[in-house]
C-alpha atoms as a PDB file:
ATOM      1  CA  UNK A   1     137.637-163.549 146.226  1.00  0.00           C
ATOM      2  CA  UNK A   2     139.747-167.216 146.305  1.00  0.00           C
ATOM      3  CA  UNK A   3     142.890-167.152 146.746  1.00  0.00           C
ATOM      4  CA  UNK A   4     143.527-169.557 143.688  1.00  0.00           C
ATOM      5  CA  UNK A   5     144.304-168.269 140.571  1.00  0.00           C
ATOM      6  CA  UNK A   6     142.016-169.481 137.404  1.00  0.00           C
ATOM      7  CA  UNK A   7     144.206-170.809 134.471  1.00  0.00           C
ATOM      8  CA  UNK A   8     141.410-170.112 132.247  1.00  0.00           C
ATOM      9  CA  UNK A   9     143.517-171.497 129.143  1.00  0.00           C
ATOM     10  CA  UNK A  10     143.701-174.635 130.225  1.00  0.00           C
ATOM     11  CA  UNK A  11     139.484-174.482 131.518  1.00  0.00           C
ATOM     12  CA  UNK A  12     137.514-176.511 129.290  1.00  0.00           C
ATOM     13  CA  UNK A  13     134.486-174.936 126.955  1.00  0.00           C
ATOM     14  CA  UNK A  14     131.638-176.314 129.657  1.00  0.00           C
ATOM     15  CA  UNK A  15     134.059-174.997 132.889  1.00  0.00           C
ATOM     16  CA  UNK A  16     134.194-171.506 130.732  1.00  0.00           C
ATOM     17  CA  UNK A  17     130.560-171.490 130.183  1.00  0.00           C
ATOM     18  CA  UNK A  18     129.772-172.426 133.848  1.00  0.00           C
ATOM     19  CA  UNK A  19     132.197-169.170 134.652  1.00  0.00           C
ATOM     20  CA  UNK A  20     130.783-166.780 132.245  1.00  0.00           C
ATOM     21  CA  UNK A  21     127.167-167.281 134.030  1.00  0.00           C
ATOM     22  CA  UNK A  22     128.513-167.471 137.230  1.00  0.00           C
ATOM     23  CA  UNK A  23     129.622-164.404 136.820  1.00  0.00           C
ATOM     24  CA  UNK A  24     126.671-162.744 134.684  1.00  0.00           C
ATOM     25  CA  UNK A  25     124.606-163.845 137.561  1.00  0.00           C
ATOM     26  CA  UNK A  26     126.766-162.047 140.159  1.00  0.00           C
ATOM     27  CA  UNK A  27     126.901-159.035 138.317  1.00  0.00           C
ATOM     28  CA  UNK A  28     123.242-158.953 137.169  1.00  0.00           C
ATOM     29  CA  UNK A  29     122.355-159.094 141.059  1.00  0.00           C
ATOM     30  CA  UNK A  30     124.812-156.200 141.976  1.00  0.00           C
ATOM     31  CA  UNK A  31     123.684-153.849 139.127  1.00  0.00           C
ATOM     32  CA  UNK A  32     120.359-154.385 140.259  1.00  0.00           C
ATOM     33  CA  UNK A  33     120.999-153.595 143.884  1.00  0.00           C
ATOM     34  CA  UNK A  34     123.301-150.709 142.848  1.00  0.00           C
ATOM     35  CA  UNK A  35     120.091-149.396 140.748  1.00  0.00           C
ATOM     36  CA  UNK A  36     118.118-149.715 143.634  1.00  0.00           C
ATOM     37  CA  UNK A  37     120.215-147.977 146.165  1.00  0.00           C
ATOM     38  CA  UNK A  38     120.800-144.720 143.375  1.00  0.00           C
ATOM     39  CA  UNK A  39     116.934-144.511 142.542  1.00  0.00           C
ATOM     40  CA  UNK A  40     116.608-144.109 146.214  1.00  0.00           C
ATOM     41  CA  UNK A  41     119.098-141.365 146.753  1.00  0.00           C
ATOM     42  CA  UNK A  42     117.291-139.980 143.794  1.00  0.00           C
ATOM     43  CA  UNK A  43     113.716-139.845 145.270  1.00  0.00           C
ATOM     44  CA  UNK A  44     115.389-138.467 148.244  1.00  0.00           C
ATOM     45  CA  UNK A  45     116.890-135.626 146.528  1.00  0.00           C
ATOM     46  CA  UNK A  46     113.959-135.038 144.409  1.00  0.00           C
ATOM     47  CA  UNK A  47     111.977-134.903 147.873  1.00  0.00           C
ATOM     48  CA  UNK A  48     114.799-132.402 149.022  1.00  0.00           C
ATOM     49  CA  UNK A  49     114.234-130.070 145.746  1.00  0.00           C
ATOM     50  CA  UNK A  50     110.277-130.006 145.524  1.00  0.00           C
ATOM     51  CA  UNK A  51     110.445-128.625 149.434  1.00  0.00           C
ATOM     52  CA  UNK A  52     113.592-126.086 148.610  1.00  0.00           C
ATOM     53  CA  UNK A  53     110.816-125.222 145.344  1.00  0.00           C
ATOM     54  CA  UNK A  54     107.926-124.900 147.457  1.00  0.00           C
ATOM     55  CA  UNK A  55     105.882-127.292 145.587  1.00  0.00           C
ATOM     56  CA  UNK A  56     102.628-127.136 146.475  1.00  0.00           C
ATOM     57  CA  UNK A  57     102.057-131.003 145.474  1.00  0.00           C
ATOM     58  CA  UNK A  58     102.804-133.625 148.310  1.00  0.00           C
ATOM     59  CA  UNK A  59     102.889-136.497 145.979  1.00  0.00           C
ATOM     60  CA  UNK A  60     107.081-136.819 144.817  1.00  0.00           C
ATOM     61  CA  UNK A  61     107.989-135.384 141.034  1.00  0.00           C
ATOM     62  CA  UNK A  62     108.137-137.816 138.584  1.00  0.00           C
ATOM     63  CA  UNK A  63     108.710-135.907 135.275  1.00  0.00           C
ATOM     64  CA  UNK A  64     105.230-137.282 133.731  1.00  0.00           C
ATOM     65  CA  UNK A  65     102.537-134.440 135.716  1.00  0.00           C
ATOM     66  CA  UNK A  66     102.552-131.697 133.153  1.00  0.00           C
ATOM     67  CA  UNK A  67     101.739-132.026 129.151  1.00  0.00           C
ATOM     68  CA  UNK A  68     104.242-129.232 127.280  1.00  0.00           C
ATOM     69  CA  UNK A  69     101.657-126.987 125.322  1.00  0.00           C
ATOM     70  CA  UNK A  70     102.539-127.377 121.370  1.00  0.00           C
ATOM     71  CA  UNK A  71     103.638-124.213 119.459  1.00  0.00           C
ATOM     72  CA  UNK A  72     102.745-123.490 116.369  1.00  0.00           C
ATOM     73  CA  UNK A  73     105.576-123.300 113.891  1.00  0.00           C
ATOM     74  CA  UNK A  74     107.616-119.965 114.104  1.00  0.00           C
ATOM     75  CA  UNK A  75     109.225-119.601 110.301  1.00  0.00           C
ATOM     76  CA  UNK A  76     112.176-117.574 110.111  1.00  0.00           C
ATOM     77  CA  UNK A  77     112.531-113.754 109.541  1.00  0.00           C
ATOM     78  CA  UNK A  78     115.705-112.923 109.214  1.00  0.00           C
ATOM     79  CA  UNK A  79     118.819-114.454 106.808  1.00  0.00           C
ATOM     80  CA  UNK A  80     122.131-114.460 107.171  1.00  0.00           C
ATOM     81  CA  UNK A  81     123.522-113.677 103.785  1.00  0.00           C
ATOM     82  CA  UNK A  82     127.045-115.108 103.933  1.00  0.00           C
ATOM     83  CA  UNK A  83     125.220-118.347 104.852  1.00  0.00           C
ATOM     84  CA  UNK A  84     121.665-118.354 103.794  1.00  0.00           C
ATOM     85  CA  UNK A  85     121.709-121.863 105.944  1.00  0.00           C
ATOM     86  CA  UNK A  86     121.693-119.513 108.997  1.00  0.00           C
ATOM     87  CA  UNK A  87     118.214-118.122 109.853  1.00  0.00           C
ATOM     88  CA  UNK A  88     116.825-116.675 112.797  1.00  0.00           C
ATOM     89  CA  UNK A  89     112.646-116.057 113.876  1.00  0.00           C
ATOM     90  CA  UNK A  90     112.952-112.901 115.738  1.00  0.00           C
ATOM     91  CA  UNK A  91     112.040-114.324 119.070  1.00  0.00           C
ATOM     92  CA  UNK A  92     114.780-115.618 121.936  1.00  0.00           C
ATOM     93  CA  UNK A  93     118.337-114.118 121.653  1.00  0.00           C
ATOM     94  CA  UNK A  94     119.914-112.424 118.910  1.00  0.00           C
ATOM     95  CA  UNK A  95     122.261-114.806 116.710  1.00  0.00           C
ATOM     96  CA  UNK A  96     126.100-114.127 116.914  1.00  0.00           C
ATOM     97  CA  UNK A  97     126.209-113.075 113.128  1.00  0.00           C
ATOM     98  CA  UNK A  98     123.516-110.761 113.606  1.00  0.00           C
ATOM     99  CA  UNK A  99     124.871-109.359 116.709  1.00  0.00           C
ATOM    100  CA  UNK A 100     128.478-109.251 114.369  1.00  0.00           C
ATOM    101  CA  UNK A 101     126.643-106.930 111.738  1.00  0.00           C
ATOM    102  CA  UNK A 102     124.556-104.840 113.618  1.00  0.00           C
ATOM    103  CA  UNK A 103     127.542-103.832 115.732  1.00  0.00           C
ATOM    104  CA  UNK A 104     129.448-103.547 112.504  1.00  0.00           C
ATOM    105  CA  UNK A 105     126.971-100.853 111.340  1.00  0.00           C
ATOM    106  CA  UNK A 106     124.060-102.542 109.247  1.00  0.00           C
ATOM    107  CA  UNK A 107     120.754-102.576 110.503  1.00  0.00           C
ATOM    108  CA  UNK A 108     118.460-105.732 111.378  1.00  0.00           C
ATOM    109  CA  UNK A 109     115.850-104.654 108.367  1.00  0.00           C
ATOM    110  CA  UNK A 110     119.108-105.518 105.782  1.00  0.00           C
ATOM    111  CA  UNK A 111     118.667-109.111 107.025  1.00  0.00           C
ATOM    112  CA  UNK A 112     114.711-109.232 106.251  1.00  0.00           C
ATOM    113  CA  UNK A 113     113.289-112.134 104.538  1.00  0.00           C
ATOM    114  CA  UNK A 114     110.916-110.346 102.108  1.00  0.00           C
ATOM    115  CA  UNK A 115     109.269-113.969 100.265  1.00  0.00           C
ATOM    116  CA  UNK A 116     105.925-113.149  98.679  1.00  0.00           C
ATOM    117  CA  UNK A 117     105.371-117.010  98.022  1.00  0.00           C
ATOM    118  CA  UNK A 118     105.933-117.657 101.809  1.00  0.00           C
ATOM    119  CA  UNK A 119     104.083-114.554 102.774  1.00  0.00           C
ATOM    120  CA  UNK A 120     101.325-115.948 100.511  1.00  0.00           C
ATOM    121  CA  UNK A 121     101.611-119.682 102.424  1.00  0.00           C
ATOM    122  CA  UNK A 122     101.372-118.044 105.924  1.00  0.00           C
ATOM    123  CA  UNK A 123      98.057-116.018 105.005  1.00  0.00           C
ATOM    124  CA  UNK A 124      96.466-119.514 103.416  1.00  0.00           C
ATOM    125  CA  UNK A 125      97.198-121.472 106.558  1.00  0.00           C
ATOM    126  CA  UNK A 126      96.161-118.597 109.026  1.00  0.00           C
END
């Protein structure tokens, strides 16, 4: 860095301008470089993790090798009646108000969503 201090007050619009790409050039080249230098540390801790995984691949991971199988929609089963807004399918971990009233002393069939109309949709699109 010079040891001359800018007065850029006093810098004319075309000095300015000359500055601003001066310095959009200088940083474009060190973000670039900096990007550079993390993707590598990147691929070398990827390369670290596949071998710690026991990956039977050689070729690095890049994110893109497996397609996620789609689920069909899971519709809810159970309702929280303080807040009908909070529903839950019956699969993965309880919810916290369920967990609340069971352990309070209800059971999980008081939270049942008994819909014939969406009983009657499920059976039409099975």
């Amino acid at each position: 860095m010079s040891t001359k201090k800018l007065d850029l007050e006093s810098m004319s619009v075309d000095d300015l301008w000359s500055l601003h790409e001066k310095i959009s050039r200088i940083l474009s080249a060190r973000i670039t470089s900096e990007k550079q230098e993390l993707e590598k540390r990147l691929a070398v801790l990827n390369r670290g993790r596949t071998a710690i995984e026991g990956s039977d691949s050689d070729q690095p991971f890049d994110g893109h090798d497996k397609v996620r199988r789609k689920y069909p929609r899971v519709f809810p089963k159970y309702r929280n009646p303080a807040t009908p807004s909070e529903t839950w399918s019956g699969r993965g971990k309880q919810p916290r108000w369920l967990v609340a009233a069971i352990k309070s002393g209800r059971k999980i069939d008081d939270f049942r969503i008994r819909d014939d109309a969406n009983a009657k949709g499920r059976r039409q699109r099975a």
